[in-house]
Protein backbone atom coordinates (compact mmCIF):
# COMPACT_ATOMS: atom_id res chain seq x y z
CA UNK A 1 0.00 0.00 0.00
CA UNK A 2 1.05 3.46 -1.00
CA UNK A 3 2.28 5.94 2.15
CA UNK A 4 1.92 9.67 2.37
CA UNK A 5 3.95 11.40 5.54
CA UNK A 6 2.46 14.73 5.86
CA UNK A 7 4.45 16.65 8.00
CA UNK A 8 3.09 18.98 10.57
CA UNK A 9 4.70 21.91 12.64
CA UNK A 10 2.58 24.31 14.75
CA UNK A 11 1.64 27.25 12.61
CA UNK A 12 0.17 25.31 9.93
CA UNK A 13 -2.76 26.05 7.61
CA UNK A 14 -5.78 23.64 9.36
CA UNK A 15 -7.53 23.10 5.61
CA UNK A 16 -4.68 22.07 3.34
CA UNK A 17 -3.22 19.80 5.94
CA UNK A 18 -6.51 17.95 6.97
CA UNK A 19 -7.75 18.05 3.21
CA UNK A 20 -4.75 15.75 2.26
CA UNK A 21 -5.44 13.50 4.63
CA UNK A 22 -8.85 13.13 4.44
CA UNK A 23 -8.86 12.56 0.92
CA UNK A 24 -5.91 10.31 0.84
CA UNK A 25 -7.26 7.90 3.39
CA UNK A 26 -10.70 8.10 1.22
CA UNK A 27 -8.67 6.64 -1.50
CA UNK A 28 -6.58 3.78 0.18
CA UNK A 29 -3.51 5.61 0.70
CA UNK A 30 -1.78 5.22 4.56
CA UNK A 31 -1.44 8.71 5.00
CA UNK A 32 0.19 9.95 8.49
CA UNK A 33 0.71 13.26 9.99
CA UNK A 34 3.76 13.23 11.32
CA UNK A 35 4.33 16.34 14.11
CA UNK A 36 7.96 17.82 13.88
CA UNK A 37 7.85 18.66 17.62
CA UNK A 38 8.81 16.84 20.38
CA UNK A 39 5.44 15.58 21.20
CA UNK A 40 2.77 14.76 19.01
CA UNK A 41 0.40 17.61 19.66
CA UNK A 42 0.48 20.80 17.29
CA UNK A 43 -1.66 24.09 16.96
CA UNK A 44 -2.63 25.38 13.55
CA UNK A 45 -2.37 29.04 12.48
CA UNK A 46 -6.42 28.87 13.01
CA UNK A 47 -5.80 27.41 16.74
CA UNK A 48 -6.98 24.36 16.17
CA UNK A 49 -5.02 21.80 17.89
CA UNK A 50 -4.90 18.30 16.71
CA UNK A 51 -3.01 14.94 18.05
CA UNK A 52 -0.77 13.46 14.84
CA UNK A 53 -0.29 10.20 14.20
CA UNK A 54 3.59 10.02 14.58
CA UNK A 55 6.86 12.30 16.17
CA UNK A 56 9.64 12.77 13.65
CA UNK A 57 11.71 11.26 15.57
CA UNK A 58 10.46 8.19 15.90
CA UNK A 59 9.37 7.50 11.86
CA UNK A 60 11.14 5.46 9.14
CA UNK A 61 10.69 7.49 6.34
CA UNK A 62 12.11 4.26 4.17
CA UNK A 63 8.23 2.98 4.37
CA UNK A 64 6.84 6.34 2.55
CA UNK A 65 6.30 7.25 -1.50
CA UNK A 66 5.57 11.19 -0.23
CA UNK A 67 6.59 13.43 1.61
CA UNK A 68 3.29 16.46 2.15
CA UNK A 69 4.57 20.09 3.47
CA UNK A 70 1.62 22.09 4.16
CA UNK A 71 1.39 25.75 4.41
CA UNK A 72 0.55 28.35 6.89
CA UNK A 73 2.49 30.81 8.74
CA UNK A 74 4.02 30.49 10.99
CA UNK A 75 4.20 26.44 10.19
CA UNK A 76 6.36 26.88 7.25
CA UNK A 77 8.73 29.12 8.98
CA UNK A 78 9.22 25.92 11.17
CA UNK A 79 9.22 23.26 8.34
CA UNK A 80 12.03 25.24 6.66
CA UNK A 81 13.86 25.70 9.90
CA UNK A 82 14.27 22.52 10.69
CA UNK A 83 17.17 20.42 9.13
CA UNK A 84 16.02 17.03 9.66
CA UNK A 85 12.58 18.22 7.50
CA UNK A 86 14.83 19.78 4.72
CA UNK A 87 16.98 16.53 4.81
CA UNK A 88 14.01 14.48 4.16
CA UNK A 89 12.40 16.86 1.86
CA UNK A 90 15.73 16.67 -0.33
CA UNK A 91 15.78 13.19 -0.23
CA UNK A 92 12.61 12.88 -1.58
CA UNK A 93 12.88 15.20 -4.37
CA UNK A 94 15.67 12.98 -5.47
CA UNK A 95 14.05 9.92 -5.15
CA UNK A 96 10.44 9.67 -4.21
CA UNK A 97 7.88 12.65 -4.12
CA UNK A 98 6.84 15.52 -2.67
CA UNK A 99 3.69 17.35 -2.70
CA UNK A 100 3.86 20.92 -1.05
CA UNK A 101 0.67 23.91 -1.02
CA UNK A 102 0.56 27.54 -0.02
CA UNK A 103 3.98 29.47 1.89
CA UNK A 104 5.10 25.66 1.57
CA UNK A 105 6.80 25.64 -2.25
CA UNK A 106 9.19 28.37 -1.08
CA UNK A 107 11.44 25.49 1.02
CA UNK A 108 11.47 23.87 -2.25
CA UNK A 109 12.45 26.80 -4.14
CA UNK A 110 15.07 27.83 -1.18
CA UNK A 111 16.81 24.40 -1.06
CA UNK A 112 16.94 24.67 -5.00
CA UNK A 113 15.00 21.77 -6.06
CA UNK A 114 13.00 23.98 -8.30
CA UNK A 115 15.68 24.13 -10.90
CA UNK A 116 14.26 23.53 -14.49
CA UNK A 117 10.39 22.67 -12.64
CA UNK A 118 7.09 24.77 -13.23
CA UNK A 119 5.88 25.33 -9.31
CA UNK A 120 3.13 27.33 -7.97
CA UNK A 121 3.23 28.83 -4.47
CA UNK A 122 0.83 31.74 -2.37
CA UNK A 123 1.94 35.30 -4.13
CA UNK A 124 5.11 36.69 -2.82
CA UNK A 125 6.70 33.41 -1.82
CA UNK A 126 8.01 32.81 -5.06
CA UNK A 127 10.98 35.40 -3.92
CA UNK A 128 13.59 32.63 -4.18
CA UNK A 129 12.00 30.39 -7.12
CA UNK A 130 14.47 30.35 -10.23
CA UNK A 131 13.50 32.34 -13.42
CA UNK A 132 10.83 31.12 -15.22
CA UNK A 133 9.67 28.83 -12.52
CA UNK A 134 6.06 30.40 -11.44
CA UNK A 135 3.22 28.94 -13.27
CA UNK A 136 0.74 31.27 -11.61
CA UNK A 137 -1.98 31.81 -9.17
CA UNK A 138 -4.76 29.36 -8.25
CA UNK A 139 -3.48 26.72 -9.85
CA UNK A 140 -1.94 22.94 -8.96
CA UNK A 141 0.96 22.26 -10.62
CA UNK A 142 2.53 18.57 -11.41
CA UNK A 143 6.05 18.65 -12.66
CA UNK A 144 7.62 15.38 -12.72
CA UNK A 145 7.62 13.83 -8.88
CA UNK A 146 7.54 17.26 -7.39
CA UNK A 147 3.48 19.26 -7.03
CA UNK A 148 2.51 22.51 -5.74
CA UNK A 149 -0.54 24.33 -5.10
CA UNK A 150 -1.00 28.01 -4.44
CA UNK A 151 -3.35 28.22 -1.26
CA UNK A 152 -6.06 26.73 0.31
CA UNK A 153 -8.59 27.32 -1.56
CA UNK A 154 -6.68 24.74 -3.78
CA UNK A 155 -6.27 22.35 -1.09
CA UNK A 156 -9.05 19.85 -2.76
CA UNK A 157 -7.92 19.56 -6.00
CA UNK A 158 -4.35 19.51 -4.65
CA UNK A 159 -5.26 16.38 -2.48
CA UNK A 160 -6.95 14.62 -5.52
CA UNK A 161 -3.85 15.25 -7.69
CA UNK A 162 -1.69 13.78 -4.73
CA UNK A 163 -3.91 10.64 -4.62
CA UNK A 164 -3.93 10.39 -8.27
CA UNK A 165 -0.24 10.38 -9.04
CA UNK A 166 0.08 7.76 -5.94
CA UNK A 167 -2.92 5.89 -5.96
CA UNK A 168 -4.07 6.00 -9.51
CA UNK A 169 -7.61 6.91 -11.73
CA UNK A 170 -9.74 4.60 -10.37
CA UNK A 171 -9.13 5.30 -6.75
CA UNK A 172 -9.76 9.06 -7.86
CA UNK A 173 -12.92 8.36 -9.56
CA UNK A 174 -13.86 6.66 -6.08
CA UNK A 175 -13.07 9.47 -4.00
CA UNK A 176 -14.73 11.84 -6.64
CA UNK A 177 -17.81 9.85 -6.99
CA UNK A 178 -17.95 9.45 -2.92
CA UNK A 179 -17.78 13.15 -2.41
CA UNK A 180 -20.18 13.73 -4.84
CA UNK A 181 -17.50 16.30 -7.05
C-alpha cells in the first residue's frame, strides 16, 4: 500500500493539511501526519489543535512514497527551519515525491530543487523560485515527482492530484464519486 507522511509543525494552515489526509485515506492511501515537535500535539495558524499520528523522531521514512509540506504561517517558517525536515524533503525530491501547497513551495524553491520545474506557491513566496519557474496563481501544478498548489482554496484539488499520481484513476474516480464532485 502506498504511504503519504504529511508533516506537521505548529503554525500550519488547518484546511490544506486535513484536506490531504482526508482525501488520501478516502482513497486507500496510509497517509500519516507526522508532528515535527517533540510531542505529538500541534496548533494550527487557526488554533486548532490536533493529536498526529507520529513524532519525527520516531518515523522510518524508508516505508513512505511522499513526503506532504503544508502551508501556513508560521508552520512553514518551522518546516524550513528545521534540518532534519529539509533533509528528508531533499531526499525525496531525489528519489520519491513531494507534494507541497501555499507558503510551503518556497522550502522547495530555497533548497533549490525547483531548478528547471514549473511550481506554484501563495503570491510573494516565489521570492527565491528560479526564473521562469512560477506557473501562476490558483493553480496545482505537477512537474515530474515534485506538485505545488498556491493556497487553500486549492487544497481539494491539490489532495486529488496527490492521490492520483500515488494511488491512480480509479481510486480518484472513487473518491470523486464518494464526495459527490
Amino acid at each position: 500500500m502506498a504511504a503519504v507522511a504529511i508533516l506537521v509543525a505548529d503554525g500550519f494552515e488547518t484546511i490544506e493539511c486535513l484536506t490531504i489526509l482526508d482525501i488520501l485515506r478516502r482513497g486507500g492511501v496510509r497517509a500519516s501526519l507526522v508532528s515535527i515537535n517533540d510531542t505529538r500535539d500541534v496548533i494550527s495558524a487557526q488554533q486548532v489543535s490536533i493529536t498526529c499520528d507520529e513524532v519525527f523522531s520516531d518515523v522510518d521514512f524508508d516505508v513512505y512514497d511522499y513526503v506532504v509540506l503544508p502551508g501556513g504561517m508560521p508552520g512553514t517558517t518551522h518546516l524550513r527551519r528545521d534540518e532534519r525536515v529539509c533533509d528528508v524533503v531533499r531526499e525525496f525530491a531525489a528519489t520519491k515525491h513531494v507534494a507541497a501547497i501555499c507558503a510551503a513551495p518556497s522550502i522547495l524553491a530555497e533548497l533549490g530543487l525547483l531548478e528547471g520545474r514549473r511550481a506554484t506557491c501563495f503570491p510573494g513566496f516565489d521570492i527565491d523560485f528560479p526564473a521562469g519557474t512560477f506557473a501562476g496563481e490558483k493553480t496545482v501544478v505537477k512537474d515530474g515527482n515534485i506538485i505545488t498548489a498556491s493556497a487553500m482554496g486549492q487544497a481539494l484539488p491539490f489532495a486529488l492530484t496527490v492521490l492520483e499520481d500515488i494511488a491512480g484513476e480509479r481510486a480518484l474516480e472513487k473518491v470523486c464519486e464518494g464526495i459527490q464532485l
